[in-house]
Protein backbone atom coordinates (compact mmCIF):
# COMPACT_ATOMS: atom_id res chain seq x y z
CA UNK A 1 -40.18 11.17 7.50
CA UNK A 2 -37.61 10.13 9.56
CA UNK A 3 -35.67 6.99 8.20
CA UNK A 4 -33.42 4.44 9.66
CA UNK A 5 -30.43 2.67 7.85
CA UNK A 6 -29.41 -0.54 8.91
CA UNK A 7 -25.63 0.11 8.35
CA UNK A 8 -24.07 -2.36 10.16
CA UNK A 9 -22.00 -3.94 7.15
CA UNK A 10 -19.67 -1.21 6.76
CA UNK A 11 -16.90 -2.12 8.88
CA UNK A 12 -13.40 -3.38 7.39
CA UNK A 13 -12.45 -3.35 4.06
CA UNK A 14 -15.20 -2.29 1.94
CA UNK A 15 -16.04 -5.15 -0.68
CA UNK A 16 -18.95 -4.60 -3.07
CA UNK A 17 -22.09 -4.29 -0.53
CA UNK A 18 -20.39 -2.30 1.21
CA UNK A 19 -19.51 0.31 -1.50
CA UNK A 20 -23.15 0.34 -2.49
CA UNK A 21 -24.44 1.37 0.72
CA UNK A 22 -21.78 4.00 1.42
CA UNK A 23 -21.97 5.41 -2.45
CA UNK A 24 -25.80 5.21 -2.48
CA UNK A 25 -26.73 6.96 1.15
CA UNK A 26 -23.27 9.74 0.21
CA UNK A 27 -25.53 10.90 -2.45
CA UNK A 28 -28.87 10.27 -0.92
CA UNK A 29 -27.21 13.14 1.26
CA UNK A 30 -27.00 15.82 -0.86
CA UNK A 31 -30.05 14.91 -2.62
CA UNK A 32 -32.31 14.44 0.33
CA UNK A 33 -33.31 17.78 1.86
CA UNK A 34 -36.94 16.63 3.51
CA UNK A 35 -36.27 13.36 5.15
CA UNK A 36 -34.32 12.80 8.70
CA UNK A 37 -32.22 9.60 8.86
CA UNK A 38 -30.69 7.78 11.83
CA UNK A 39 -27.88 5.23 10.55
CA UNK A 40 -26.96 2.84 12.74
CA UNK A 41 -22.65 1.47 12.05
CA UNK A 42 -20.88 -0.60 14.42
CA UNK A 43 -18.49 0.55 16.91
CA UNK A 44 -15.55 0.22 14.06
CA UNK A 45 -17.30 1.60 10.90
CA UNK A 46 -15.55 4.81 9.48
CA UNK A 47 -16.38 8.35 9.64
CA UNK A 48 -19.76 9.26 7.97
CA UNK A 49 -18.81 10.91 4.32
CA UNK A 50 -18.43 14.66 4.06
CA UNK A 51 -20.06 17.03 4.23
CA UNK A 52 -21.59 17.70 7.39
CA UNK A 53 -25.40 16.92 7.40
CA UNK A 54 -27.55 18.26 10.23
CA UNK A 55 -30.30 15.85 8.90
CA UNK A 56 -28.25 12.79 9.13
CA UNK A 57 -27.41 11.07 12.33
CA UNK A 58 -24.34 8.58 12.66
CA UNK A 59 -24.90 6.13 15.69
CA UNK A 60 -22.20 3.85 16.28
CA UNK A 61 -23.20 1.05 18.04
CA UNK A 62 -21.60 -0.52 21.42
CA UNK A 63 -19.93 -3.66 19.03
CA UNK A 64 -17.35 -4.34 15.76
CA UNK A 65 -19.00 -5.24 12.50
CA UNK A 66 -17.31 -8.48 12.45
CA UNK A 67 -19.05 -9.73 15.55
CA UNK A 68 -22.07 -11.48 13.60
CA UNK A 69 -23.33 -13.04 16.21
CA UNK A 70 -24.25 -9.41 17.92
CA UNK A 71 -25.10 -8.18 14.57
CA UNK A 72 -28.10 -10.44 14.65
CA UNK A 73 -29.20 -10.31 18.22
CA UNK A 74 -28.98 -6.27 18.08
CA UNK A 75 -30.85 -6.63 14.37
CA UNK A 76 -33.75 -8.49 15.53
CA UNK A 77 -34.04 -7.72 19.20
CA UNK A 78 -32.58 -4.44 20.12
CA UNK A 79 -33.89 -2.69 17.09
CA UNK A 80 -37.01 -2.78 17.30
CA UNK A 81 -37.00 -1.72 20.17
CA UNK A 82 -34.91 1.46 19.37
CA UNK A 83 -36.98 1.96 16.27
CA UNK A 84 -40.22 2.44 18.55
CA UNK A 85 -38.03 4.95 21.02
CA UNK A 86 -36.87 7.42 17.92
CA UNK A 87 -40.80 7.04 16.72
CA UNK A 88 -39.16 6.20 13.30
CA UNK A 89 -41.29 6.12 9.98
CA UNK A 90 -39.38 3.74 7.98
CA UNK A 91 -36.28 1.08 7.95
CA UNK A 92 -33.88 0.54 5.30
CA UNK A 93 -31.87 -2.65 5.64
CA UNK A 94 -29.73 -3.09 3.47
CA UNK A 95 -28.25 -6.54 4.06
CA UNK A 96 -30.22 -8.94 3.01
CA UNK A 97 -32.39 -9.60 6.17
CA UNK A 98 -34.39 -7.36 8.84
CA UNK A 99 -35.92 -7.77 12.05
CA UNK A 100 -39.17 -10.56 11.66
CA UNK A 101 -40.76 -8.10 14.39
CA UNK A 102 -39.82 -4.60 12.53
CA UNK A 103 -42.60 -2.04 14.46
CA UNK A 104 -42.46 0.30 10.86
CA UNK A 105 -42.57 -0.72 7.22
CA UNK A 106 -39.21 -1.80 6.05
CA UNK A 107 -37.20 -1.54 2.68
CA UNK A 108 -34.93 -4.31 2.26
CA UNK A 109 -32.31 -4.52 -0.03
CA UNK A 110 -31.23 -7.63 -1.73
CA UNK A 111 -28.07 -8.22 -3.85
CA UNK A 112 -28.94 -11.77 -4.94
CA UNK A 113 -30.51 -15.32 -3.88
CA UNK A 114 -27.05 -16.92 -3.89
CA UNK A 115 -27.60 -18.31 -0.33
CA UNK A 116 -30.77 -19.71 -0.67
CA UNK A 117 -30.75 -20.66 -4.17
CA UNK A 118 -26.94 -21.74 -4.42
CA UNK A 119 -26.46 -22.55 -1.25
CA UNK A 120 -23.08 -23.99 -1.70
CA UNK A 121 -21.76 -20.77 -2.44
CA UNK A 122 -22.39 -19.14 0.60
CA UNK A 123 -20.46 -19.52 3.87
CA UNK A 124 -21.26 -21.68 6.32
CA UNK A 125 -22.82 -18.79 8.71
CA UNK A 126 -24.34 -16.73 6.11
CA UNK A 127 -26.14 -19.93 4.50
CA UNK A 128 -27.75 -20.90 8.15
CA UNK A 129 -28.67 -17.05 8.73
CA UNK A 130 -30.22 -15.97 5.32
CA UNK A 131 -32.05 -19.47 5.13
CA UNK A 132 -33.30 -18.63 8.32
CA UNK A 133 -34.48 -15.34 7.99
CA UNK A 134 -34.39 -13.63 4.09
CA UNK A 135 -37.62 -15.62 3.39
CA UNK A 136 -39.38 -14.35 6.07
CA UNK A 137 -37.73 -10.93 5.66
CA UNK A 138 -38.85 -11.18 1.75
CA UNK A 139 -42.37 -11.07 2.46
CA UNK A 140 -42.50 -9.09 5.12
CA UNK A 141 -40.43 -5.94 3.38
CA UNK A 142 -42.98 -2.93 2.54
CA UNK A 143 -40.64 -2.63 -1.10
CA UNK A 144 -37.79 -4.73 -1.83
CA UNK A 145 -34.60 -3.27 -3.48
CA UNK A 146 -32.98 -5.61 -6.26
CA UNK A 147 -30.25 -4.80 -8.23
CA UNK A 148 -30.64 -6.61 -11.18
CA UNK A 149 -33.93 -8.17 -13.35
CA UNK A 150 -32.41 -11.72 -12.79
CA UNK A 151 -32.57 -11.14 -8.82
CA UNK A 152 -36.56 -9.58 -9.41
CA UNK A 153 -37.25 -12.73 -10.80
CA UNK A 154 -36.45 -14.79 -8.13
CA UNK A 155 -37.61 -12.53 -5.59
CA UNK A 156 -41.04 -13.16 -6.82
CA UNK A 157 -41.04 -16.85 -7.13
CA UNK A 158 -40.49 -16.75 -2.97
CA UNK A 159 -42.53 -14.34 -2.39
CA UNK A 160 -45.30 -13.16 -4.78
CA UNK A 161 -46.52 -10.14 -3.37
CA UNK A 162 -43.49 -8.53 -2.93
CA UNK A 163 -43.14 -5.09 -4.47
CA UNK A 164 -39.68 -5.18 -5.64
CA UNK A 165 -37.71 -2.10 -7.66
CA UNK A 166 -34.71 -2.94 -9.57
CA UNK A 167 -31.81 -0.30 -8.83
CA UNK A 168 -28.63 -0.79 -10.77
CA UNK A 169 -25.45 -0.25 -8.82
CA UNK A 170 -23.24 2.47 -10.25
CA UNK A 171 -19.58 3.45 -10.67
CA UNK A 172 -17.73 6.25 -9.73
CA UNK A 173 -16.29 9.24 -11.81
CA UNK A 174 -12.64 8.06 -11.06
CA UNK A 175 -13.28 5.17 -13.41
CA UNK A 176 -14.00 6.99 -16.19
CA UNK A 177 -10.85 9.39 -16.16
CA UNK A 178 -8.04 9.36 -18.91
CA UNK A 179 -5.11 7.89 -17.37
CA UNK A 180 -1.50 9.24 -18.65
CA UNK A 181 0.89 6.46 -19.28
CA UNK A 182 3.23 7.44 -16.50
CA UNK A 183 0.40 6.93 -14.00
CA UNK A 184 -0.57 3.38 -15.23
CA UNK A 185 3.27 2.56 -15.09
CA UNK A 186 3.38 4.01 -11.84
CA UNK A 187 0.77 1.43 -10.28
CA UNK A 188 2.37 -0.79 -12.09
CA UNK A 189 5.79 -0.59 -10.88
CA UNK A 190 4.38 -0.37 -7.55
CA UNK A 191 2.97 -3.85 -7.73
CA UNK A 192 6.14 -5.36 -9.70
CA UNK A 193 3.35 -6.06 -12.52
CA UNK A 194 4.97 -7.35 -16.17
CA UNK A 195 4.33 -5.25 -19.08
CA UNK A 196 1.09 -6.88 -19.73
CA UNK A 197 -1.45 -9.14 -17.50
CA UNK A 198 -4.68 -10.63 -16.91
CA UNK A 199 -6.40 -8.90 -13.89
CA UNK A 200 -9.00 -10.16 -11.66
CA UNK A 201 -10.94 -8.10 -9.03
CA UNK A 202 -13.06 -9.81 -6.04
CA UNK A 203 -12.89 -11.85 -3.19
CA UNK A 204 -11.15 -15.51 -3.81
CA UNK A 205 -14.48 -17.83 -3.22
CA UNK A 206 -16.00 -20.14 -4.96
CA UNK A 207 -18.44 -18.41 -7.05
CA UNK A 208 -16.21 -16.56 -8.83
CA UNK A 209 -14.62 -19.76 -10.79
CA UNK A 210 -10.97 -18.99 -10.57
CA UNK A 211 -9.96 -22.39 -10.94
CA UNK A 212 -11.79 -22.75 -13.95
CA UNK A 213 -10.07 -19.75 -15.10
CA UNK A 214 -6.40 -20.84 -14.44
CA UNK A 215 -7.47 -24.25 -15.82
CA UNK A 216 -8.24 -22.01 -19.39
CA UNK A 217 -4.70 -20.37 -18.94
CA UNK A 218 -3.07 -23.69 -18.64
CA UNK A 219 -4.70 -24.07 -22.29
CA UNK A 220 -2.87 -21.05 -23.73
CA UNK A 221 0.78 -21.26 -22.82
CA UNK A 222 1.24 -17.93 -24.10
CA UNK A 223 -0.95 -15.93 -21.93
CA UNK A 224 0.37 -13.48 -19.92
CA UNK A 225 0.07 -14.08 -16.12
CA UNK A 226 -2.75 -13.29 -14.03
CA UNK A 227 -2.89 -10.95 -11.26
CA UNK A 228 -5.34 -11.49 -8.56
CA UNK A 229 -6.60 -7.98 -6.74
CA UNK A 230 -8.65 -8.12 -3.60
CA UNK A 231 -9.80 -10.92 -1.20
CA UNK A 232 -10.84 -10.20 2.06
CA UNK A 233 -10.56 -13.39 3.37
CA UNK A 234 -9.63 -16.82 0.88
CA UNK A 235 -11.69 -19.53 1.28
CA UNK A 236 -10.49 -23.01 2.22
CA UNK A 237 -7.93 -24.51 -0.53
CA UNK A 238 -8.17 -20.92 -2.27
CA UNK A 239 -3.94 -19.86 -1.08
CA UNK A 240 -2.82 -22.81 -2.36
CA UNK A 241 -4.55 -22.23 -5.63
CA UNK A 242 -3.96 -18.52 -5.66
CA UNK A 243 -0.07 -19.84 -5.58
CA UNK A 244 -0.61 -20.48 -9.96
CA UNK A 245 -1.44 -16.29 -9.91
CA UNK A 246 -0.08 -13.19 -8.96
CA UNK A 247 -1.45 -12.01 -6.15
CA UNK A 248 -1.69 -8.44 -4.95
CA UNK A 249 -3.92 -8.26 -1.91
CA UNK A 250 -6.44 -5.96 -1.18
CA UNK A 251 -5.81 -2.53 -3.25
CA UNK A 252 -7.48 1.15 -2.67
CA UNK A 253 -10.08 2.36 -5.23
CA UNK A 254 -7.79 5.30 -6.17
CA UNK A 255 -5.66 3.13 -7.54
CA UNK A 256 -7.92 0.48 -9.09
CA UNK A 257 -8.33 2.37 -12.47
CA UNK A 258 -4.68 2.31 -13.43
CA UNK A 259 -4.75 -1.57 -12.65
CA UNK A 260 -8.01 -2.00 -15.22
CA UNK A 261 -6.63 0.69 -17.63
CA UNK A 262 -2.84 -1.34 -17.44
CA UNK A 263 -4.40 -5.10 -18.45
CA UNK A 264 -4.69 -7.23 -21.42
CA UNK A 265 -8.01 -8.13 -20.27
CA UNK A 266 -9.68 -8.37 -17.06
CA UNK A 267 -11.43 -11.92 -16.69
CA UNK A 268 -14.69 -12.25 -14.05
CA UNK A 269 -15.95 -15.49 -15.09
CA UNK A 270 -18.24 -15.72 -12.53
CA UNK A 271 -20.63 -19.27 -11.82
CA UNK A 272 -23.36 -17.24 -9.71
CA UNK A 273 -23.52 -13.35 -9.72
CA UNK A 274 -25.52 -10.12 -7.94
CA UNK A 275 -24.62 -7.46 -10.53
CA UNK A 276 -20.65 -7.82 -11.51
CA UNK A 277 -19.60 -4.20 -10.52
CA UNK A 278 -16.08 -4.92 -11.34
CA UNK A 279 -16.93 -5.78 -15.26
CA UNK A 280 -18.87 -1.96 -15.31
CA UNK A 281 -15.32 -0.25 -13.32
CA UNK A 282 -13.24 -2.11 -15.80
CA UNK A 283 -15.56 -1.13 -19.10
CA UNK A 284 -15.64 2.55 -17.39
CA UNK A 285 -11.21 2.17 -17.62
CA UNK A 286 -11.96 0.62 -21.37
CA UNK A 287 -10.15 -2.48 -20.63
CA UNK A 288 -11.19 -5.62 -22.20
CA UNK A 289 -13.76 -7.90 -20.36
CA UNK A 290 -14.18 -11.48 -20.17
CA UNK A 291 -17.40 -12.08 -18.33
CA UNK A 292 -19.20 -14.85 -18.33
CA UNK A 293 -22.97 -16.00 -19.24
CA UNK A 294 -24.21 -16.06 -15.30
CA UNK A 295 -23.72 -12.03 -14.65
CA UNK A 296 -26.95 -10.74 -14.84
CA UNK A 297 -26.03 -7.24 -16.70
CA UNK A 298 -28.50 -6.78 -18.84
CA UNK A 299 -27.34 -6.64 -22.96
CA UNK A 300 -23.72 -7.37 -21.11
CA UNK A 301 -22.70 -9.10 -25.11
CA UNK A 302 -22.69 -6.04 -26.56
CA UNK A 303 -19.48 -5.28 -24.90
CA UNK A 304 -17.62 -8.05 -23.67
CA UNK A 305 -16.97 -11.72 -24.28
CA UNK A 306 -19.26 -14.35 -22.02
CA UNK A 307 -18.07 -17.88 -21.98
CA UNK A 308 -19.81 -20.23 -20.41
CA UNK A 309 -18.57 -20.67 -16.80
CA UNK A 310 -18.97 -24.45 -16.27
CA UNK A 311 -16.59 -25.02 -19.27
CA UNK A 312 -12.57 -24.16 -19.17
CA UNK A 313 -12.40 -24.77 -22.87
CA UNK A 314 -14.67 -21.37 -23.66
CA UNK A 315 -13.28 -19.88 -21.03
CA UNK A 316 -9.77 -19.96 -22.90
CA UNK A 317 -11.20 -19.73 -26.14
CA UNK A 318 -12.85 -16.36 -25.48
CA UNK A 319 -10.31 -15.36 -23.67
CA UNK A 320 -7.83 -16.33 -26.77
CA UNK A 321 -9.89 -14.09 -28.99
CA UNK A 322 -9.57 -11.20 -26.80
CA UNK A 323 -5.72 -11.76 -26.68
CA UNK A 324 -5.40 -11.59 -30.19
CA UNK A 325 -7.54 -8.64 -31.01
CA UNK A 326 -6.15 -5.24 -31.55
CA UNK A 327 -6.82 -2.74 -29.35
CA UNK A 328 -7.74 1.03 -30.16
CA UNK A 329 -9.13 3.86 -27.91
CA UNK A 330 -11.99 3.72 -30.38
CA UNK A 331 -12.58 -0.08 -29.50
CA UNK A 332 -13.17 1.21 -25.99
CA UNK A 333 -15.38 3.53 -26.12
CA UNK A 334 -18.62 1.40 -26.70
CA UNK A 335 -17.40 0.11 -23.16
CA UNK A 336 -17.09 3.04 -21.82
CA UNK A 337 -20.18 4.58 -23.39
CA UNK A 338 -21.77 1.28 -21.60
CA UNK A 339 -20.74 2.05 -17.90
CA UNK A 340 -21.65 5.66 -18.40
CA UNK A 341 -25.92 4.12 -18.11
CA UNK A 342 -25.04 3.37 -14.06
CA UNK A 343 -23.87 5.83 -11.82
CA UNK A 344 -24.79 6.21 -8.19
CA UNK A 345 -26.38 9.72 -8.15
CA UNK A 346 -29.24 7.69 -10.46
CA UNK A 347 -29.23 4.52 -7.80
CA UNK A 348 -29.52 7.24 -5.26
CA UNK A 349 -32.44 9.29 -6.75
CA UNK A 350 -34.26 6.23 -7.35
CA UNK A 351 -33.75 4.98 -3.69
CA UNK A 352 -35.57 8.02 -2.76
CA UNK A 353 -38.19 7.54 -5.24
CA UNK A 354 -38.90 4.39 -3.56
CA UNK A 355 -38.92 6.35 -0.24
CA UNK A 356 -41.55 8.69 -1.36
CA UNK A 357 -43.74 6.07 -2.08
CA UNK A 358 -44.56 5.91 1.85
CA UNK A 359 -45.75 9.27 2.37
C-alpha cells in the first residue's frame, strides 16, 4: 500500500502531539518494510529522523506550520486532490480532523474530545475548527486511533459506528536511565534550581489547573517552590500567575530526566486530560507523582496520588502526604515497573496492525 501522513503539526517546538507522531512513524520506519508512505510537513518542519528510508517520502509543503489558516485550506482542498495524483491507498491524519471529501479511506487519530466536549478549554481557533469538522471527520474515518479507553468512550457516543483502536502513547528509553548525582546537579545548577522542588511539565493553559495547584501550596507554607517547565505559548492571565512559580521555559528532552529524577514530586493535576505523558516520563525517572482523578491512565492509583482537581484542599493534602513520605529506590520501582507497559515501538506495531487491516 502506499500511505499518506498528514504531518503538518510538526513544526516548532514539539509539545505532546507532536512527539507522538514523530516517535510513532520513527519506528513505524524500521518496522515497516512492505508499505510506501508519502508524509506531508510544512515548509518549517525538521529533518525526517534517521536513517535514510527509500520507502519513505518527506514532502515539505509551500507554507509554515503555524499558518493555520493554510493548514486547513491545503487539508481539505489541496489534498485531496494530491491524494488522487499519487493514486494513494490510505490517509493517516493524525490531528484530530481530515479532509470531509478524503478520495481513500482515512485513519484518524484522536488525542481527546476536549474541544468539543470541554469546549472552554480549547482555544478560540481550535474550538471553531474541531467543532466544525472532528464530528464529521469522526464518522467518516475508516478506523479511528484513540489513545486512551476514556477517549473510546466518547468517540462512540458521537459516532456509533466508528471502529476505534486504543493505542497508548509511549516513552522513550532516556527516561528510564540511572542518573548519577553529578548529572542531576548538573541540570540543576544550570537552571539555578534549590536543592529540592516541585516540578511541573506542559503548556501553561487552563486545563492543566495550575492555579489550583499554587492555591494548595499557599496551604503548606513549607513546600518547596515549584518550577514550571515548558509552555509554548501562556494563555491570557497565565504570566502573571506563573510570577508565584519558578519558571524555566521550554527545556530539551535530553535534559528532562534529570529535572523529574531531581524533584520532590512532580504535580500534573490536570481538570481535562488525553493521556498525561508527562506522569508516565516522570514514573519512568521514579519521581513522585501527583496526578489527579481526570487523567485517563488506566489503574494510574496504583502508583501515584490523584486528588481531585476541582478541590485545592486535596490537592495540598495529597500533595502533603507525598512530602512527608520517605523515599527509597525501592519505592520507585513499582513506578518505574509501571511506565515500562508503554513504549513507542508497541504504539508503532499496533499502528501498523491497524494498517493491515485494509489490505
Amino acid at each position: 500500500m502506499k500511505i499518506a501522513f498528514d504531518a503538518t503539526a510538526l513544526y516548532g517546538r514539539f509539545g505532546g502531539i507532536e512527539n507522538a507522531l514523530w516517535h510513532t512513524f520513527s519506528h513505524l520506519r524500521a518496522l515497516d518494510g512492505e508499505n510506501q508512505y508519502l508524509v506531508f510537513v510544512p515548509r518549517d518542519a525538521p529533518a525526517p529522523p534517521p536513517p535514510h528510508n527509500p520507502r519513505w517520502e518527506w514532502r515539505r509543503l509551500p507554507f509554515e506550520g503555524r499558518d493555520k489558516a493554510r493548514r486547513i485550506f491545503w487539508q481539505q482542498i489541496e489534498l485531496p486532490l494530491t491524494l488522487r495524483r499519487e493514486k494513494c491507498d490510505l490517509l493517516h491524519a493524525w490531528n484530530y480532523v481530515a479532509p470531509l471529501a478524503c478520495p481513500v479511506p482515512f485513519v484518524l487519530t484522536v488525542q481527546d474530545l476536549i474541544a468539543l466536549n470541554r469546549p472552554r478549554f480549547a482555544a478560540r481557533f481550535n474550538r471553531a475548527h474541531y467543532r466544525a469538522v472532528m464530528p464529521r471527520s469522526l464518522k467518516l474515518a475508516a478506523r479511528v486511533i484513540v489513545t486512551a479507553e476514556q477517549t473510546r468512550r466518547e468517540v462512540l457516543q458521537r459516532a456509533p459506528d466508528a471502529q476505534v483502536r486504543v493505542i497508548p502513547l509511549g516513552v522513550e528509553p532516556q527516561f528510564f536511565e540511572t542518573l548519577s548525582p553529578s548529572q542531576i546537579e548538573a541540570v540543576r545548577a544550570q537552571y539555578a534550581l534549590p536543592p529540592r522542588y516541585l516540578l511541573y511539565v506542559g503548556n501553561f493553559e487552563p486545563k492543566k489547573n495550575l492555579p489550583n495547584l499554587l492555591r494548595a501550596l499557599e496551604m503548606l507554607p513549607d513546600a518547596p517552590p515549584l518550577v514550571v517547565a515548558g509552555g509554548i505559548k501562556p494563555w491570557a492571565g497565565f504570566e502573571q500567575l506563573l510570577s508565584k512559580a519558578k519558571k524555566i521555559g521550554f527545556v530539551q528532552r535530553d535534559e528532562l530526566p534529570a529535572l523529574y529524577a531531581g524533584c520532590a514530586v512532580f504535580c500534573f493535576p490536570s481538570l481535562a486530560e488525553g493521556f498525561g505523558l508527562p506522569i508516565l516520563e516522570a514514573l519512568a525517572c521514579g519521581a513522585p507523582v501527583l496526578a489527579s482523578t481526570a487523567v485517563p491512565l488506566p489503574h494510574l492509583e496504583s502508583v501515584a496520588a490523584l486528588a481531585h482537581p476541582r478541590f485545592a484542599r486535596s490537592i495540598a493534602e495529597h500533595l502533603d502526604v507525598l512530602l512527608n513520605a520517605e523515599a527509597s529506590p525501592q519505592m520507585a520501582q513499582p513506578s518505574r515497573d509501571y511506565a515500562r507497559r508503554f513504549s513507542w515501538e508497541g504504539a508503532a506495531r499496533a499502528t501498523l496492525d491497524v494498517y493491515r487491516e485494509f489490505r
